[in-house]
PDB file of N, CA and C in Angstrom:
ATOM      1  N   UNK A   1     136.790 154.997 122.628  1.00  0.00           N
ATOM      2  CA  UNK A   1     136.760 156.247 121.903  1.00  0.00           C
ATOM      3  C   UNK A   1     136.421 157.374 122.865  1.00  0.00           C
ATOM      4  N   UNK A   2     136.885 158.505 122.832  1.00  0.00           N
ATOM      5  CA  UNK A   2     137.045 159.718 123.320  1.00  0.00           C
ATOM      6  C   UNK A   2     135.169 160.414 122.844  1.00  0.00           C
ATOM      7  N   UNK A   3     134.565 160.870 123.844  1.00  0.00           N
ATOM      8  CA  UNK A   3     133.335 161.596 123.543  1.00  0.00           C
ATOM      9  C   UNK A   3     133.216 162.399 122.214  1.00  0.00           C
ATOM     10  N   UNK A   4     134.443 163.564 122.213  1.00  0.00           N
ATOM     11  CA  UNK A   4     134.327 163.957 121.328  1.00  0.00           C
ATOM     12  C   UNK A   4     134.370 163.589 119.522  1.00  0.00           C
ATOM     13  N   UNK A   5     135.060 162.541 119.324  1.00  0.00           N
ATOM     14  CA  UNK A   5     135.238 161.488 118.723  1.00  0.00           C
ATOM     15  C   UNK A   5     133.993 160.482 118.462  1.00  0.00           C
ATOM     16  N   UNK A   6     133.180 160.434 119.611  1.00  0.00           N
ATOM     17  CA  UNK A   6     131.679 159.455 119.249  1.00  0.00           C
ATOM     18  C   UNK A   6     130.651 160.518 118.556  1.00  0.00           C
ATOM     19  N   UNK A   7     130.979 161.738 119.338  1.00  0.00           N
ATOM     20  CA  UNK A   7     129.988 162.923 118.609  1.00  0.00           C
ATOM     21  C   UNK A   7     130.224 163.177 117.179  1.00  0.00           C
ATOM     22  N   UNK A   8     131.188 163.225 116.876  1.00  0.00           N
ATOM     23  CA  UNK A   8     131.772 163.586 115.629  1.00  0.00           C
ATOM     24  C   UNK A   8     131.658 162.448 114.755  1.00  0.00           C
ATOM     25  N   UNK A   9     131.971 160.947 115.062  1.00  0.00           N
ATOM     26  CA  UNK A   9     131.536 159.987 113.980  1.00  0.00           C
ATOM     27  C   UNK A   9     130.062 159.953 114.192  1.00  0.00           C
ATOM     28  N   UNK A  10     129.043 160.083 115.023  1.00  0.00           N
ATOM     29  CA  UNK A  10     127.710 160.224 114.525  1.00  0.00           C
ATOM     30  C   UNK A  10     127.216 161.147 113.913  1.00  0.00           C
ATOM     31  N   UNK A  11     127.675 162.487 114.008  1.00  0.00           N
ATOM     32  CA  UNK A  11     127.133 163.355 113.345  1.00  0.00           C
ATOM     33  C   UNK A  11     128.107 163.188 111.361  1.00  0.00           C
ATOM     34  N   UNK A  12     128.613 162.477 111.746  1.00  0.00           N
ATOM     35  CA  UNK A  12     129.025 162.399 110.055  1.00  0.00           C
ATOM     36  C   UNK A  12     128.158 160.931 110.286  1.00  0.00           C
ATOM     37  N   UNK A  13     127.766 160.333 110.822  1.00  0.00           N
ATOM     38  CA  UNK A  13     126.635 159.149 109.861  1.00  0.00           C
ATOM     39  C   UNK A  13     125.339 159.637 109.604  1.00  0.00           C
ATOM     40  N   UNK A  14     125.325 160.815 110.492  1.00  0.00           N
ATOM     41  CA  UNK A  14     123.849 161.434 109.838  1.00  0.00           C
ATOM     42  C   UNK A  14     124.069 162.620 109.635  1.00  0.00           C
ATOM     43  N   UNK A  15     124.763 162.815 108.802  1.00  0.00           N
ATOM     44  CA  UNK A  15     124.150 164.121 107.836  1.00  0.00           C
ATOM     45  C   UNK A  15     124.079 163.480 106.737  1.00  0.00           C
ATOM     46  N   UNK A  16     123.501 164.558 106.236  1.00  0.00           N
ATOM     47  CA  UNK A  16     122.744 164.853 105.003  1.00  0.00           C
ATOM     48  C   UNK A  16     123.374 163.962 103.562  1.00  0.00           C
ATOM     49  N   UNK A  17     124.735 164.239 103.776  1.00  0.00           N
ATOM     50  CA  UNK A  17     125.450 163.311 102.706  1.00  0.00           C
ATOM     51  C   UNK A  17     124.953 161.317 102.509  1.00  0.00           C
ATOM     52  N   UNK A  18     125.240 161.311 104.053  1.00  0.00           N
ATOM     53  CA  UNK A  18     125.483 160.211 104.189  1.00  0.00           C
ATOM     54  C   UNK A  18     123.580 159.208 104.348  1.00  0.00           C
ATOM     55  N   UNK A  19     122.929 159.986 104.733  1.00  0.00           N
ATOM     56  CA  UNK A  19     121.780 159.788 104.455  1.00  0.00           C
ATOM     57  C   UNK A  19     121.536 159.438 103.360  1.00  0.00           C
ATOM     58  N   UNK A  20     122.025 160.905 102.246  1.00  0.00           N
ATOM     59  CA  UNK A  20     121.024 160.518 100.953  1.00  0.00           C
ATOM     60  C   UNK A  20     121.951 159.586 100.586  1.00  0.00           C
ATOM     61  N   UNK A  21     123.339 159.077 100.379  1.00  0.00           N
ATOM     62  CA  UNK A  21     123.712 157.914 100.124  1.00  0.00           C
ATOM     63  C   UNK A  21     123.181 156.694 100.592  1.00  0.00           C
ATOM     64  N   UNK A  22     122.495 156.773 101.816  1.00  0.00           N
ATOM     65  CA  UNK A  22     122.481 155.741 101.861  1.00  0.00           C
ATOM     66  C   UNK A  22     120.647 155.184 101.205  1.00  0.00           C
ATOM     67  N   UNK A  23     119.885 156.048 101.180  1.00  0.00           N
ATOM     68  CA  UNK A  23     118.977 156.064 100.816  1.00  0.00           C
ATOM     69  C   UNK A  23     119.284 155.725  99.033  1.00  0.00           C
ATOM     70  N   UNK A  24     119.952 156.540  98.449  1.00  0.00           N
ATOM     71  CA  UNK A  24     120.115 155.816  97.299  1.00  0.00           C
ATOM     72  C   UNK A  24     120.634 154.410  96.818  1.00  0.00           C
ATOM     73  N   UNK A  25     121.652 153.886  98.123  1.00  0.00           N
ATOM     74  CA  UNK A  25     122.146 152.317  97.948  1.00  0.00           C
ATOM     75  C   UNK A  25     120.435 151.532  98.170  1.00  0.00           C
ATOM     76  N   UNK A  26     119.483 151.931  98.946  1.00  0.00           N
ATOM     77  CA  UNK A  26     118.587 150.962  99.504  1.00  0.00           C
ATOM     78  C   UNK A  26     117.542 151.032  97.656  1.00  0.00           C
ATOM     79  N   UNK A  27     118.021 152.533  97.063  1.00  0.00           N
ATOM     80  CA  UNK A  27     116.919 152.382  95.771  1.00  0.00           C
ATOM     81  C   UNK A  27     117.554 151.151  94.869  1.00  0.00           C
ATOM     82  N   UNK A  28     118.873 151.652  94.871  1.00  0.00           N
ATOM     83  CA  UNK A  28     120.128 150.893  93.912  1.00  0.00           C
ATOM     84  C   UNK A  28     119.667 149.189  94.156  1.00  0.00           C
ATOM     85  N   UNK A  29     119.562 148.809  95.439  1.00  0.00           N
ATOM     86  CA  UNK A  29     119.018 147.125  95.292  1.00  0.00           C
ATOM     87  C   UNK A  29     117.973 146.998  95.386  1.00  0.00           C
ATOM     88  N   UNK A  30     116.954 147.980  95.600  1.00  0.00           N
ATOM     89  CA  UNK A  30     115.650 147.735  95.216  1.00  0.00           C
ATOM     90  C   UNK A  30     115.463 147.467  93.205  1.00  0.00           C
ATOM     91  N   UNK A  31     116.295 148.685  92.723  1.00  0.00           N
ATOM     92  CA  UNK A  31     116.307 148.311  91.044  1.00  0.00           C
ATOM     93  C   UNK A  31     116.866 147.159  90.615  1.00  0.00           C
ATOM     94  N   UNK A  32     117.733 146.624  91.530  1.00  0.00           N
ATOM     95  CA  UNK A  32     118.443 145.250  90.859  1.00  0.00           C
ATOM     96  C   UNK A  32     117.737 143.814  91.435  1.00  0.00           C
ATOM     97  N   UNK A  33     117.009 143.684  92.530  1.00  0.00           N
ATOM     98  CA  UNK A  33     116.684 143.423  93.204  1.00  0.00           C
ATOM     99  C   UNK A  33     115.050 142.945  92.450  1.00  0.00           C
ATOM    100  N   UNK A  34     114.536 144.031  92.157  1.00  0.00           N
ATOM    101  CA  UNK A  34     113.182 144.043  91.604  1.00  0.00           C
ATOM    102  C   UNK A  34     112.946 144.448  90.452  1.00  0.00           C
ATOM    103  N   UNK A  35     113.570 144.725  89.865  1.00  0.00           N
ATOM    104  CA  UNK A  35     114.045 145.041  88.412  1.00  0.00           C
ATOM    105  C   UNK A  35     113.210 144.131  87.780  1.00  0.00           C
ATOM    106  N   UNK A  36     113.630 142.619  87.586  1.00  0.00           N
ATOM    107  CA  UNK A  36     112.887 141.743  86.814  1.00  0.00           C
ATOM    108  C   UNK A  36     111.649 141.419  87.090  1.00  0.00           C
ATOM    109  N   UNK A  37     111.145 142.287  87.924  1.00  0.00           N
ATOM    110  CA  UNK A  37     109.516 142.376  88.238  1.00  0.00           C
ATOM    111  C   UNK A  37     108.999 143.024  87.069  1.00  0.00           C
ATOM    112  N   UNK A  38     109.649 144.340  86.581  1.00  0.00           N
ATOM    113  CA  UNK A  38     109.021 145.737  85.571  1.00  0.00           C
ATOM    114  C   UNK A  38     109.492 144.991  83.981  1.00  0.00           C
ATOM    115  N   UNK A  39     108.801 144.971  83.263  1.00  0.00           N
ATOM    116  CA  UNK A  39     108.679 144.735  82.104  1.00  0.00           C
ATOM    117  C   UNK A  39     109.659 145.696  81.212  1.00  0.00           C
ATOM    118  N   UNK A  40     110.686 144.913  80.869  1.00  0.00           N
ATOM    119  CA  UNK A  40     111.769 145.012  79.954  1.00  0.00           C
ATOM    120  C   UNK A  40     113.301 145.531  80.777  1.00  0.00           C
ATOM    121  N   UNK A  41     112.902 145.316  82.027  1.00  0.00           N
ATOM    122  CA  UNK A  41     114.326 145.416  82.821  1.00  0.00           C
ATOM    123  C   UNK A  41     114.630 144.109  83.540  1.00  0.00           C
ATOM    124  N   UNK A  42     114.122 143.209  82.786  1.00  0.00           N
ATOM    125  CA  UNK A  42     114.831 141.585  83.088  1.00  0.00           C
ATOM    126  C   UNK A  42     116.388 141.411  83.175  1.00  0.00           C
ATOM    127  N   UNK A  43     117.042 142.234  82.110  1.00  0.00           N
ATOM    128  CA  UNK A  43     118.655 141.390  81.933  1.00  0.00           C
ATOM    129  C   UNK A  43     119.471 142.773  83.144  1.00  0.00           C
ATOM    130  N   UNK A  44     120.508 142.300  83.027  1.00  0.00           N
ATOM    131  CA  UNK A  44     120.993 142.664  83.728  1.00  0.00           C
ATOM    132  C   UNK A  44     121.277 143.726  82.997  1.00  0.00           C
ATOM    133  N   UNK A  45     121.397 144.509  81.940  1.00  0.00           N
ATOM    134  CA  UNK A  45     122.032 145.378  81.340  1.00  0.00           C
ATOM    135  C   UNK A  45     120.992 147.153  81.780  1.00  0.00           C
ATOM    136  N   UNK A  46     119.798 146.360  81.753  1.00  0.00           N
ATOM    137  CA  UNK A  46     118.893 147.896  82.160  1.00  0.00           C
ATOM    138  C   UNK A  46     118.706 148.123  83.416  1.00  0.00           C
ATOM    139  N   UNK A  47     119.203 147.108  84.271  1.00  0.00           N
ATOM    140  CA  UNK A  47     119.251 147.001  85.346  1.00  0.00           C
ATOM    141  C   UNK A  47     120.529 147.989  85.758  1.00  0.00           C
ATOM    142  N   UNK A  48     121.496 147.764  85.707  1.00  0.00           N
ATOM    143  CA  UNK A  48     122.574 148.669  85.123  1.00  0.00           C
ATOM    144  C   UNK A  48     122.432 149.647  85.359  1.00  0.00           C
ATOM    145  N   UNK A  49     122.140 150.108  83.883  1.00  0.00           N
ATOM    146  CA  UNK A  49     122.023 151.214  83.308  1.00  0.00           C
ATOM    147  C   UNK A  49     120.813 152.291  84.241  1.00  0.00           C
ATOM    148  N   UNK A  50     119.887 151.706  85.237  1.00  0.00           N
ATOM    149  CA  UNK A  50     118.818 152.686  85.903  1.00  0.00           C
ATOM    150  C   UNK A  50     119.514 152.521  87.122  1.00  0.00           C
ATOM    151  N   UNK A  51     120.734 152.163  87.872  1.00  0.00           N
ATOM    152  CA  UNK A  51     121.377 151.953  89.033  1.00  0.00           C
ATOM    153  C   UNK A  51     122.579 153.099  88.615  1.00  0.00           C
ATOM    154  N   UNK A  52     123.104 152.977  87.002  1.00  0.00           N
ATOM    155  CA  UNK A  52     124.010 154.268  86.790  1.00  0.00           C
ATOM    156  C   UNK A  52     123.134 155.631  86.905  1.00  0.00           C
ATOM    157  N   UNK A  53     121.814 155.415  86.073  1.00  0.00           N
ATOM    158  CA  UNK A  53     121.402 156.670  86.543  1.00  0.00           C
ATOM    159  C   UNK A  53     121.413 157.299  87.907  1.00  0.00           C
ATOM    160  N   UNK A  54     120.817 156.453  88.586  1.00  0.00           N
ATOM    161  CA  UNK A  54     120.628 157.166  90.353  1.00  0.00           C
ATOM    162  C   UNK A  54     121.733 157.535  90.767  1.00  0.00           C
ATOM    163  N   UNK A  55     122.755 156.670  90.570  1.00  0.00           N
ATOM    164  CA  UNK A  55     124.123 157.015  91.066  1.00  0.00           C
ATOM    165  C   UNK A  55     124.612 157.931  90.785  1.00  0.00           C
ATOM    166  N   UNK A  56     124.109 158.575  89.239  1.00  0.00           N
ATOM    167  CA  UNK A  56     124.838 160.071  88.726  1.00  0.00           C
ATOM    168  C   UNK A  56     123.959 161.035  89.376  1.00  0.00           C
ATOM    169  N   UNK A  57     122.428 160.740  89.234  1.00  0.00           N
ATOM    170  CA  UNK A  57     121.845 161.972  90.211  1.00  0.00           C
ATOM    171  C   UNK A  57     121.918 162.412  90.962  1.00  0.00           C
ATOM    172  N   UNK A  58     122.183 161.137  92.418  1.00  0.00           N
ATOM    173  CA  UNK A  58     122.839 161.110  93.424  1.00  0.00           C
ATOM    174  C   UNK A  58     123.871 161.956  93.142  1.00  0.00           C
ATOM    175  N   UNK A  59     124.962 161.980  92.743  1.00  0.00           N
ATOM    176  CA  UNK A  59     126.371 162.667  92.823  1.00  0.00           C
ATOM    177  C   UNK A  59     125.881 164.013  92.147  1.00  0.00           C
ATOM    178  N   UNK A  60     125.140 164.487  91.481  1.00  0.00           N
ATOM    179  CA  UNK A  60     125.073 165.569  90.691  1.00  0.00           C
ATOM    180  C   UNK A  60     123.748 166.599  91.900  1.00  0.00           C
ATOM    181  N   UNK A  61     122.895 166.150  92.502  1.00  0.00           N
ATOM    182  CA  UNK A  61     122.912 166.701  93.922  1.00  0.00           C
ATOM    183  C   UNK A  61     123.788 166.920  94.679  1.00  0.00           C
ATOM    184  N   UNK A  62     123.949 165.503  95.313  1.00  0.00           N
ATOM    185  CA  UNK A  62     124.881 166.141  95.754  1.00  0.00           C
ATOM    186  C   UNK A  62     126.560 167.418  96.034  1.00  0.00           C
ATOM    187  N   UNK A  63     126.836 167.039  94.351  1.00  0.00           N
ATOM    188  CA  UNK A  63     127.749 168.027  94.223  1.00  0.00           C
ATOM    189  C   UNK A  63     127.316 169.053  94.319  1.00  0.00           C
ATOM    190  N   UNK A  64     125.976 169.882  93.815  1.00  0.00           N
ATOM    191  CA  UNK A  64     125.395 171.052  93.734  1.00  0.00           C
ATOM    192  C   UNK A  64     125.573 171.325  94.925  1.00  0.00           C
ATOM    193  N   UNK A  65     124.895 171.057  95.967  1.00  0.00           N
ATOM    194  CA  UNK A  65     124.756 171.100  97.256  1.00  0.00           C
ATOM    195  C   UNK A  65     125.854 171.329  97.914  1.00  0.00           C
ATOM    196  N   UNK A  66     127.227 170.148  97.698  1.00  0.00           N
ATOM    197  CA  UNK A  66     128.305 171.045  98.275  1.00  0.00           C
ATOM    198  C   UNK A  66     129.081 172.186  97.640  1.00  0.00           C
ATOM    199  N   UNK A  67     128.719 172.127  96.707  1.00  0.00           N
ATOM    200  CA  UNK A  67     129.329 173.688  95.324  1.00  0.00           C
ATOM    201  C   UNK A  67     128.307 174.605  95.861  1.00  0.00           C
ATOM    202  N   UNK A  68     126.732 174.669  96.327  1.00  0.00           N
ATOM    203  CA  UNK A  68     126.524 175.832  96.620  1.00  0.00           C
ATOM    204  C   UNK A  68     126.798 176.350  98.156  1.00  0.00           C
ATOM    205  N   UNK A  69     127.192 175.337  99.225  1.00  0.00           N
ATOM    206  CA  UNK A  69     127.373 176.105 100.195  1.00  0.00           C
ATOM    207  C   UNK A  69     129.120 176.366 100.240  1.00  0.00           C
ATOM    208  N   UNK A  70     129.647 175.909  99.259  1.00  0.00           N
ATOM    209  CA  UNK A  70     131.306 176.219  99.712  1.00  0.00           C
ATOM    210  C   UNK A  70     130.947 177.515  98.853  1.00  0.00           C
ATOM    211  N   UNK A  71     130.025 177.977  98.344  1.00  0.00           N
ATOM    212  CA  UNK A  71     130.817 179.112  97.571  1.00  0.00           C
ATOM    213  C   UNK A  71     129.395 180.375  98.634  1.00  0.00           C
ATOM    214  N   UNK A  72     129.271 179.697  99.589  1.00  0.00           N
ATOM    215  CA  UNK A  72     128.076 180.808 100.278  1.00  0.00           C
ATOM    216  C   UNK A  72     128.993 181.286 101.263  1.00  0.00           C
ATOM    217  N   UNK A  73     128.841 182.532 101.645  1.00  0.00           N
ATOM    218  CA  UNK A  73     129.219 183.752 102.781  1.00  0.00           C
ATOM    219  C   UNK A  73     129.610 182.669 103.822  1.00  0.00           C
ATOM    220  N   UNK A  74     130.582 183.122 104.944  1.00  0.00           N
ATOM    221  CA  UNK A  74     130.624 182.301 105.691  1.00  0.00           C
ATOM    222  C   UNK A  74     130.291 182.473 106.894  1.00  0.00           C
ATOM    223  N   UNK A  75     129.092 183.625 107.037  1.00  0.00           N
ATOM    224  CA  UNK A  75     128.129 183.217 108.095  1.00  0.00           C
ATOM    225  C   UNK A  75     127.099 182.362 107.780  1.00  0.00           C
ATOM    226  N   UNK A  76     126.757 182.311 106.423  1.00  0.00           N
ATOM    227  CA  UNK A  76     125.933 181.608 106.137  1.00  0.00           C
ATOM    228  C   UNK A  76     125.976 179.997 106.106  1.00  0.00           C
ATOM    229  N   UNK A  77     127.526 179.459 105.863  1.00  0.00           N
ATOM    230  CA  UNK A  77     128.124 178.251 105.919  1.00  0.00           C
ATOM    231  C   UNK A  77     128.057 178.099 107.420  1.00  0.00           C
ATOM    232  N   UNK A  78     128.410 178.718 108.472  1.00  0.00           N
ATOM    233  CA  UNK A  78     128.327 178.535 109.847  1.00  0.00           C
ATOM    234  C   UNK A  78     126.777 177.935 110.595  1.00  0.00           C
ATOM    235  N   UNK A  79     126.023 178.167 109.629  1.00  0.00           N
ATOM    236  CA  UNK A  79     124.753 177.540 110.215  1.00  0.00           C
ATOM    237  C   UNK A  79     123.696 178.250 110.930  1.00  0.00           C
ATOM    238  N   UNK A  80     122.559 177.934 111.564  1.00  0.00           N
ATOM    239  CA  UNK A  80     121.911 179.049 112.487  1.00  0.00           C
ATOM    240  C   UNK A  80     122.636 179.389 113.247  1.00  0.00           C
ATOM    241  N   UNK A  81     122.436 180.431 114.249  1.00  0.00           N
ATOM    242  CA  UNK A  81     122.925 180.463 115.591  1.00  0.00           C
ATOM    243  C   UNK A  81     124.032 180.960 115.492  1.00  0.00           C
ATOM    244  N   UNK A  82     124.840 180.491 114.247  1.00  0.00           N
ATOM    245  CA  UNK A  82     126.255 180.466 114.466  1.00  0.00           C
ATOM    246  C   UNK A  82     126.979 181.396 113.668  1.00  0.00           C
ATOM    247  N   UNK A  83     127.965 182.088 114.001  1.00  0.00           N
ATOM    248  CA  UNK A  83     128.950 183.401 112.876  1.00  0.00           C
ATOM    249  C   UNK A  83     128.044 184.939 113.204  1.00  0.00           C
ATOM    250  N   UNK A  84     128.415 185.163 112.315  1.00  0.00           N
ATOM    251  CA  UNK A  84     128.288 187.253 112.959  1.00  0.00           C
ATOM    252  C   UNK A  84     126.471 186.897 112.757  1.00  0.00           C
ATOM    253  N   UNK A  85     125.975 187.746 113.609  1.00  0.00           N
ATOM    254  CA  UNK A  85     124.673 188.064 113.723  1.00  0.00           C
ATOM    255  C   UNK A  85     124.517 189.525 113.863  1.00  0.00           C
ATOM    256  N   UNK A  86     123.880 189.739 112.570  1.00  0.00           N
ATOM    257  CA  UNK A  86     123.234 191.374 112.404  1.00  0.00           C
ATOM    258  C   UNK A  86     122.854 192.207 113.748  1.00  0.00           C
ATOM    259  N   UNK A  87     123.196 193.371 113.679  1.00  0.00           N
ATOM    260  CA  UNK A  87     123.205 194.221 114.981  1.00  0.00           C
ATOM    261  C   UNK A  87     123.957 193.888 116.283  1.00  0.00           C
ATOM    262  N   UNK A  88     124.255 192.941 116.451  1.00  0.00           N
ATOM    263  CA  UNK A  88     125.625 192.745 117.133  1.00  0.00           C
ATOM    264  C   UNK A  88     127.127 192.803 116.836  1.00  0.00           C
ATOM    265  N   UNK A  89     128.237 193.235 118.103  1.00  0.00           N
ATOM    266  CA  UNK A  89     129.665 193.401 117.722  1.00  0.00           C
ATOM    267  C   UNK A  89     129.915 192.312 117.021  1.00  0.00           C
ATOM    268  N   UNK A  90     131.051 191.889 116.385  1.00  0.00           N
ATOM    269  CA  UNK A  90     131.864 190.894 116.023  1.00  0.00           C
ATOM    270  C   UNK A  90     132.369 190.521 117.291  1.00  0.00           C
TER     271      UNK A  90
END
């Protein structure tokens, strides 16, 4: 693989997306996983059903998150450092 290419697939395994995904897969088998430890999430069905929850929260952050910066200024999408900076030319 080409440098630029190793930079670019690591920085998409760690951002922010891919983090909190993955942090939510490690909750997701912790609930199924340990589930039948907590009193009345024995069957598999509430087990389920608290693995759908995370999964929708998960996605419902996350969507916010990318719905609020696609719809932000796009110096502000550019990051620190980066795009027009006040009192300087373009």
């Amino acid at each position: 693989m080409m440098p630029q290419q190793v930079s670019y697939l690591l920085a998409s395994l760690l951002s922010r997306r891919a983090s909190g995904l993955a942090g939510t897969g490690l909750a997701m088998t912790l609930v199924w996983y340990l589930g039948p430890l907590v009193p009345g999430m024995g069957g598999p069905l509430p087990r389920a059903a608290a693995i759908l929850v995370l999964a929708l929260a998960w996605t419902g952050v996350a969507g916010a998150g990318a719905g609020r910066r696609r719809l932000a200024p796009a110096p502000a999408r550019a990051g620190p450092g980066r795009g027009h900076r006040p009192g300087r030319p373009s």
